[in-house]
N, C-alpha and C. Protein backbone atom coordinates (compact mmCIF):
# COMPACT_ATOMS: atom_id res chain seq x y z
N UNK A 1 -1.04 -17.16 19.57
CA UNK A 1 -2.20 -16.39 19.17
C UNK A 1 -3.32 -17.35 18.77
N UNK A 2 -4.87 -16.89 19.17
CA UNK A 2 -5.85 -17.80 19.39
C UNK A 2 -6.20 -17.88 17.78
N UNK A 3 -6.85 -18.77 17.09
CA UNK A 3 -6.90 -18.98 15.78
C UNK A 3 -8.11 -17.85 15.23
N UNK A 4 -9.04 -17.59 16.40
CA UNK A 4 -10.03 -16.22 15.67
C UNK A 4 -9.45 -15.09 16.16
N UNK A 5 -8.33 -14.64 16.86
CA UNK A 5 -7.36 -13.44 16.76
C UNK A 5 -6.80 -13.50 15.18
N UNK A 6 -5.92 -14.63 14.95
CA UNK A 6 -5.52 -15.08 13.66
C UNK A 6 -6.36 -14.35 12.30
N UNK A 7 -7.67 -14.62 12.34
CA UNK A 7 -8.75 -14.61 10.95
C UNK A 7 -8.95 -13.25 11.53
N UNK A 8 -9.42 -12.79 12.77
CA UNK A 8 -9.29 -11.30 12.78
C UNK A 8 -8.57 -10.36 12.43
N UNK A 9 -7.10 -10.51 12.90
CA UNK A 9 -5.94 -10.06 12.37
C UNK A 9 -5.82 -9.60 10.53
N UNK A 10 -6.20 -11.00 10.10
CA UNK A 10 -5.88 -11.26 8.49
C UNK A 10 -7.23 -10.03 8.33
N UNK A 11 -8.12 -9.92 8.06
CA UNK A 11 -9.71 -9.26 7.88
C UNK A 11 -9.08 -7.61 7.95
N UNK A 12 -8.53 -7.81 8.86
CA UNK A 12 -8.12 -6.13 9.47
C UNK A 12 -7.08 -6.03 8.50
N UNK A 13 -5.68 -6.67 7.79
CA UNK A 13 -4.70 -6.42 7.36
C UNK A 13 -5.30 -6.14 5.95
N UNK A 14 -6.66 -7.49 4.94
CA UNK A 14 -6.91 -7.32 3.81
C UNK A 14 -8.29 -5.82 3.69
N UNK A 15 -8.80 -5.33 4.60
CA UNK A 15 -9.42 -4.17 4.75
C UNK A 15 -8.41 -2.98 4.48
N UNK A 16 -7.24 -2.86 5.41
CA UNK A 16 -6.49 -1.86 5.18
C UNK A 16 -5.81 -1.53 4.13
N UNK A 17 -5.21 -3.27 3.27
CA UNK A 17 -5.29 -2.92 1.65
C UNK A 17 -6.25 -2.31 1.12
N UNK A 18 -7.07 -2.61 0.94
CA UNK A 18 -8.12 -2.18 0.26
C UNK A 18 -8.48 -0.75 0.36
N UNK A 19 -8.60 -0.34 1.60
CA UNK A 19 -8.81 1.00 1.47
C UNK A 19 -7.66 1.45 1.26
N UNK A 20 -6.40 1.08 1.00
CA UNK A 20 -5.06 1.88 0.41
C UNK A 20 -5.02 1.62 -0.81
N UNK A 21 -5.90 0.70 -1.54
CA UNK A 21 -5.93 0.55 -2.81
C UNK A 21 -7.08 1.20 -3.70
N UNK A 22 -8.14 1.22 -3.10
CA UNK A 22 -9.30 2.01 -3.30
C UNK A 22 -8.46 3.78 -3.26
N UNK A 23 -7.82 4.21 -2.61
CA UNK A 23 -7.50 5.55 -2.71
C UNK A 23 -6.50 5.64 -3.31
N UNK A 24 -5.40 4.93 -3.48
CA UNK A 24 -3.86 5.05 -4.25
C UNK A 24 -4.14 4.29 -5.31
N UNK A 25 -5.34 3.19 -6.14
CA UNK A 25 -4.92 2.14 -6.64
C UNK A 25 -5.62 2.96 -8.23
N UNK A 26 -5.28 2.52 -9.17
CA UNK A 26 -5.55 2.47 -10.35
C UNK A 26 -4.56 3.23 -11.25
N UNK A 27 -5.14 3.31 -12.45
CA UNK A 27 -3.43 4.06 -13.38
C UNK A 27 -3.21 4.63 -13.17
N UNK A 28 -4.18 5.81 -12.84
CA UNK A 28 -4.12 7.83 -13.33
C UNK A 28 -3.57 8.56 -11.70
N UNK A 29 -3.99 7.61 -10.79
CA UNK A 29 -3.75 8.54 -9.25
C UNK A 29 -2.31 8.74 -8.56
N UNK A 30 -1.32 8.07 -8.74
CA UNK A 30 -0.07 8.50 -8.32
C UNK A 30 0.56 9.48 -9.08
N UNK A 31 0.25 8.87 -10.77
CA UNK A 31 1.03 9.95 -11.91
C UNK A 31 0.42 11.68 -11.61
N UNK A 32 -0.77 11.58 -10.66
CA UNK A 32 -1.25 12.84 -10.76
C UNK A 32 -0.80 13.60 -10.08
N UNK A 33 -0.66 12.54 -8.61
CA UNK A 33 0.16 13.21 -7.39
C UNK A 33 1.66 13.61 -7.53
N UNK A 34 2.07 12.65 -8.31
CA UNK A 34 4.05 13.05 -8.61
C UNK A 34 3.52 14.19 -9.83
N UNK A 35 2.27 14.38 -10.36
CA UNK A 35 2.68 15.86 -11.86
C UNK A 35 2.35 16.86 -11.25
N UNK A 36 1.41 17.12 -9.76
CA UNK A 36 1.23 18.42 -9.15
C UNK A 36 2.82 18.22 -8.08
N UNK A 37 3.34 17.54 -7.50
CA UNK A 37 4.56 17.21 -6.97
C UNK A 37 5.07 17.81 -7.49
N UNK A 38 5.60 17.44 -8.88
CA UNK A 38 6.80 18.46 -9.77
C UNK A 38 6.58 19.77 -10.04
N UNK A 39 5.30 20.22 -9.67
CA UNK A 39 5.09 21.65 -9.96
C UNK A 39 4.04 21.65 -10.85
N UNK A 40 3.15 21.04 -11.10
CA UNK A 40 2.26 21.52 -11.91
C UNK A 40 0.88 21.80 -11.61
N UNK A 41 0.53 22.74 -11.35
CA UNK A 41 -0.42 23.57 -10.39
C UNK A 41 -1.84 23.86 -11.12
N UNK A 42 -2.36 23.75 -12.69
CA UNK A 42 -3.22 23.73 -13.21
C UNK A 42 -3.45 22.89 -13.95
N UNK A 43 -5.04 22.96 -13.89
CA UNK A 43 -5.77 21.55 -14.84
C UNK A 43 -4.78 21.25 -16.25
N UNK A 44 -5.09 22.00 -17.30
CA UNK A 44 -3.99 21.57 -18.46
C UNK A 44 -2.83 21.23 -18.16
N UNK A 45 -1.93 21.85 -17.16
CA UNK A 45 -0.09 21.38 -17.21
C UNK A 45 -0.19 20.14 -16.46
N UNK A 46 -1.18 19.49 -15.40
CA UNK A 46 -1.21 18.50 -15.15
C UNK A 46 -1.50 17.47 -16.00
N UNK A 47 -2.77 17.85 -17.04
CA UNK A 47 -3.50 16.98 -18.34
C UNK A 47 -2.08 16.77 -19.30
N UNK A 48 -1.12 17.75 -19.23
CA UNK A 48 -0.40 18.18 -20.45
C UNK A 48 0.92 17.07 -19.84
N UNK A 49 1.13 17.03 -18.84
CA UNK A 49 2.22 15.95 -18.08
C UNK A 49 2.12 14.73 -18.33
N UNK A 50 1.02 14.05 -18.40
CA UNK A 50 0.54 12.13 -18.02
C UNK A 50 -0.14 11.80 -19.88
N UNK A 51 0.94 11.50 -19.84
CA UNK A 51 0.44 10.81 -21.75
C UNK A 51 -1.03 9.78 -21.36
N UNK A 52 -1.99 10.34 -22.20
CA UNK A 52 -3.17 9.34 -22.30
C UNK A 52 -4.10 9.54 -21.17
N UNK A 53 -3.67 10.66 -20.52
CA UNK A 53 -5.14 10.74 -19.41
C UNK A 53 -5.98 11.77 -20.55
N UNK A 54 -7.20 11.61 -19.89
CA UNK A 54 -8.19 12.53 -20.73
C UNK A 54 -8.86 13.73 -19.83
N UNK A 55 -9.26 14.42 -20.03
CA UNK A 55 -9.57 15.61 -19.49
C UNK A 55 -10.74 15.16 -18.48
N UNK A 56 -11.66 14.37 -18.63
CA UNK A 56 -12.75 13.67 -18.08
C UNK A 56 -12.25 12.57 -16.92
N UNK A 57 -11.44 11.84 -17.70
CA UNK A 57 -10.40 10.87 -15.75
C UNK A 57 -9.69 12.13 -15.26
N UNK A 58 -9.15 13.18 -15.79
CA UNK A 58 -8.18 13.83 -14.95
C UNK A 58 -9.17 14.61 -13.58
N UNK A 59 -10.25 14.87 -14.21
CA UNK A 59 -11.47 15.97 -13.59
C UNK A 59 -12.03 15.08 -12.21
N UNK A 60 -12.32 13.56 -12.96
CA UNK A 60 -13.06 12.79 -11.94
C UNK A 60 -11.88 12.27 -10.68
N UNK A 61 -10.26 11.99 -11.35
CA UNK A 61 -9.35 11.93 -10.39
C UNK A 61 -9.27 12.86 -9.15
N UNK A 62 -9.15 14.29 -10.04
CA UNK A 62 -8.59 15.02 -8.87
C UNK A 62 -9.99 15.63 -8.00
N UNK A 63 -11.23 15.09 -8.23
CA UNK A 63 -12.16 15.12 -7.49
C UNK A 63 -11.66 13.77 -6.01
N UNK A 64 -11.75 13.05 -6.27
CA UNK A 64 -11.22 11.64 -5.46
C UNK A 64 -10.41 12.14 -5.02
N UNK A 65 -9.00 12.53 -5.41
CA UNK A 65 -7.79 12.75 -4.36
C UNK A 65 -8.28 14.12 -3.47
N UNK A 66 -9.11 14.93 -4.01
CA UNK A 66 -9.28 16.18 -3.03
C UNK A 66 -10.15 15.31 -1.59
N UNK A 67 -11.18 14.80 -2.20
CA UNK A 67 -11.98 13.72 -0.74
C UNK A 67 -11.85 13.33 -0.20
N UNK A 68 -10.52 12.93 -0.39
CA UNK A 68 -9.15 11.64 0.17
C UNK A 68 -8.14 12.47 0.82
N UNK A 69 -8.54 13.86 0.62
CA UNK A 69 -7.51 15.28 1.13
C UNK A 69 -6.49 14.42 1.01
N UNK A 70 -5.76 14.29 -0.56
CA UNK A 70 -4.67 13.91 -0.75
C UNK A 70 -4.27 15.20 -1.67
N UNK A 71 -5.06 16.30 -2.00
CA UNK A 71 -4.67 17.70 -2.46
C UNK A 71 -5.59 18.71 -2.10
N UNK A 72 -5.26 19.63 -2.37
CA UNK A 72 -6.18 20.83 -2.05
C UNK A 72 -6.35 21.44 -3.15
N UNK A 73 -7.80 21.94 -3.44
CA UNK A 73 -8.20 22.93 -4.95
C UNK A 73 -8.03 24.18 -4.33
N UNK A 74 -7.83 25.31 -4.83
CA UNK A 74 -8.06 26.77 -4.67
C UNK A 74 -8.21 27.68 -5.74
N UNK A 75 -9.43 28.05 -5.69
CA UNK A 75 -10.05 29.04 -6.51
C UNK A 75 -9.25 30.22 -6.55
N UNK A 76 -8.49 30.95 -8.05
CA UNK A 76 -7.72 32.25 -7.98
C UNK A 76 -8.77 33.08 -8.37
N UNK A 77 -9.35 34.23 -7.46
CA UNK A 77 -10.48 35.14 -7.91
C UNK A 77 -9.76 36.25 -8.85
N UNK A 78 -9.07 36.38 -9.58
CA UNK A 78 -8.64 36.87 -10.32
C UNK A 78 -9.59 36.88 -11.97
N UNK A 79 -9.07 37.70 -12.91
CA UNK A 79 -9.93 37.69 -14.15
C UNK A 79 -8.76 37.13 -15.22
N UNK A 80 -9.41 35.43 -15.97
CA UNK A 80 -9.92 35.09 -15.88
C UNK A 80 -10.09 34.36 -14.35
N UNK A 81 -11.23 33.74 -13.77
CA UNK A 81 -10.72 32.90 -12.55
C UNK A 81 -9.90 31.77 -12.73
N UNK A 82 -8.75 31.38 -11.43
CA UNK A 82 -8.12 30.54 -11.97
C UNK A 82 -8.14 29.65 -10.94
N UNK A 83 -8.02 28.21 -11.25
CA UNK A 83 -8.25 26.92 -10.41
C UNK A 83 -6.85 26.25 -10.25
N UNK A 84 -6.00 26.29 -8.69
CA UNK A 84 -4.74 25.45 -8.37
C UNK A 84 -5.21 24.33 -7.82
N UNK A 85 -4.22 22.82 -8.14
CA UNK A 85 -3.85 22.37 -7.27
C UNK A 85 -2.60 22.21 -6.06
N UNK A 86 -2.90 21.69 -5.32
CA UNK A 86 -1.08 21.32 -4.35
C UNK A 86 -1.68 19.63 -3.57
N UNK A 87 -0.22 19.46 -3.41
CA UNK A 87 -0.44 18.36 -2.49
C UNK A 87 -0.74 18.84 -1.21
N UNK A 88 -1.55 18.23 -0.13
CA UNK A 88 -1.23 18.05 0.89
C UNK A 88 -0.19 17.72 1.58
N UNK A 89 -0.10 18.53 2.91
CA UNK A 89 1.01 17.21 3.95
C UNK A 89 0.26 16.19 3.77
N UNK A 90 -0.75 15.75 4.15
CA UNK A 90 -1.15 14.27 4.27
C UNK A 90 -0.63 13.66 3.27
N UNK A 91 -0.86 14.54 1.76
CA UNK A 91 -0.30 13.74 0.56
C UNK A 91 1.11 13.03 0.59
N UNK A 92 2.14 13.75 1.33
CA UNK A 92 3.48 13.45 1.40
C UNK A 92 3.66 11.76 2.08
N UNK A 93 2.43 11.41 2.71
CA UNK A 93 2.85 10.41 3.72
C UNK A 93 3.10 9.40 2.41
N UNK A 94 2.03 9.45 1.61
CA UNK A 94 2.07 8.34 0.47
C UNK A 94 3.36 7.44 -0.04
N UNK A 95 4.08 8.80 0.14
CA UNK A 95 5.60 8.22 -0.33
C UNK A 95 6.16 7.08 0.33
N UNK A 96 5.44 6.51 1.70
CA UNK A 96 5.92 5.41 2.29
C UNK A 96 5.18 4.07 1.50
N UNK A 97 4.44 4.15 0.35
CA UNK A 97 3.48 3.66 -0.14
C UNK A 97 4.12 3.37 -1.48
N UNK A 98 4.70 4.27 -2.33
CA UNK A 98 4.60 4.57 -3.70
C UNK A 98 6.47 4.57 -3.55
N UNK A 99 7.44 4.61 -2.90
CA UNK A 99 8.41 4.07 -2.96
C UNK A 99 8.87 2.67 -3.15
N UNK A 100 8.71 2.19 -2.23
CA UNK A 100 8.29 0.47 -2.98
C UNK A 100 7.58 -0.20 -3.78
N UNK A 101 6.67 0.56 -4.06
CA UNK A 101 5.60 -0.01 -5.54
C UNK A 101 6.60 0.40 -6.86
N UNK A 102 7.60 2.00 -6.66
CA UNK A 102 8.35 2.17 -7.71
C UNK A 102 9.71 1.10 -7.58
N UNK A 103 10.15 1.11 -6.43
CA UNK A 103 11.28 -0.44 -6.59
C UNK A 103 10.61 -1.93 -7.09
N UNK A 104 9.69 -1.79 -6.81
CA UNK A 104 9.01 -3.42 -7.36
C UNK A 104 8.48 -3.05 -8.72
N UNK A 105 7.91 -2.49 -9.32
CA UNK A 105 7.92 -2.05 -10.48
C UNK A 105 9.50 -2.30 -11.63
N UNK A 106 10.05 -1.42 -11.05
CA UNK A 106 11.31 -1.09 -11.47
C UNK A 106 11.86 -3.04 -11.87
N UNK A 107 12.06 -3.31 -10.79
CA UNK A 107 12.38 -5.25 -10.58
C UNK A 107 11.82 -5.82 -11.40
N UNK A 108 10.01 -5.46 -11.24
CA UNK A 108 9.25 -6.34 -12.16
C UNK A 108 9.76 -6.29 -13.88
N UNK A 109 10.06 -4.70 -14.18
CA UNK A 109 10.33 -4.90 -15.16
C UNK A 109 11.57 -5.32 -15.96
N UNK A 110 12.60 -5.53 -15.14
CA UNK A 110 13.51 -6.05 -15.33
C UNK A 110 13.81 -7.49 -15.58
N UNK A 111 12.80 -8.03 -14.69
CA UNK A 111 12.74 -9.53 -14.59
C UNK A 111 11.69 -9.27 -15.96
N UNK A 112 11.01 -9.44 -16.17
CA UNK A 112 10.24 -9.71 -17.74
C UNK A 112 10.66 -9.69 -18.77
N UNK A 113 11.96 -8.63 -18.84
CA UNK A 113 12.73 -8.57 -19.98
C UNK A 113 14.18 -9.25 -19.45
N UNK A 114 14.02 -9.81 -18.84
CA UNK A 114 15.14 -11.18 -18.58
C UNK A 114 16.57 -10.45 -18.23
N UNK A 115 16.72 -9.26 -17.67
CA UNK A 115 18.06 -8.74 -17.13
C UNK A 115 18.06 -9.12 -15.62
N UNK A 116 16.46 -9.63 -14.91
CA UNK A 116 17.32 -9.88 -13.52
C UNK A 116 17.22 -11.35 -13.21
């Protein structure tokens, strides 16, 4: 392989991080996706799931993951009105993503506290 295939290659691989880190990356966005995952379908039981999110990251999160159609909102026209989330299928793919970040996690923390 020619050495600017090479630097092309690399450009294309650290882009595709990035935009998988830009959409999956920071504290609040997986814990949100595994608390509507387990069933939790409204703003509070999701807020009420993730110790230390605030009502203001939870609002601006699940704005981002809806953009990212990594969930879907739906308005219940009912009285009062009521606001669901769900995952997407698309959301499901993540898991090829967030399975190994939870085994390396898992490792990392093991090795820090000196059991591995």
């Amino acid at each position: 392989m020619a050495q600017k295939d090479k630097k092309r290659d690399f450009k294309e691989k650290i882009k595709a991080i990035q935009d998988t880190m830009f959409v999956l990356g920071g504290k609040w966005k997986l814990p949100i996706i595994l608390s509507i995952y387990s069933g939790n379908k409204r703003f509070n039981d999701i807020a009420g799931s993730i110790p230390g999110i605030t009502n203001r990251v939870l609002s601006k999160e699940l704005k981002h993951l809806e953009q990212n159609l990594l969930i879907s909102r739906t308005v219940i026209n009912d009285y009062p009105i009521r606001i669901e989330y769900a995952i997407t299928d698309y959301c499901l793919t993540t898991e090829e993503v967030a399975a190994p970040l939870e085994k390396w996690g898992k490792t990392h923390r093991k090795k820090l506290q000196g059991k591995a």
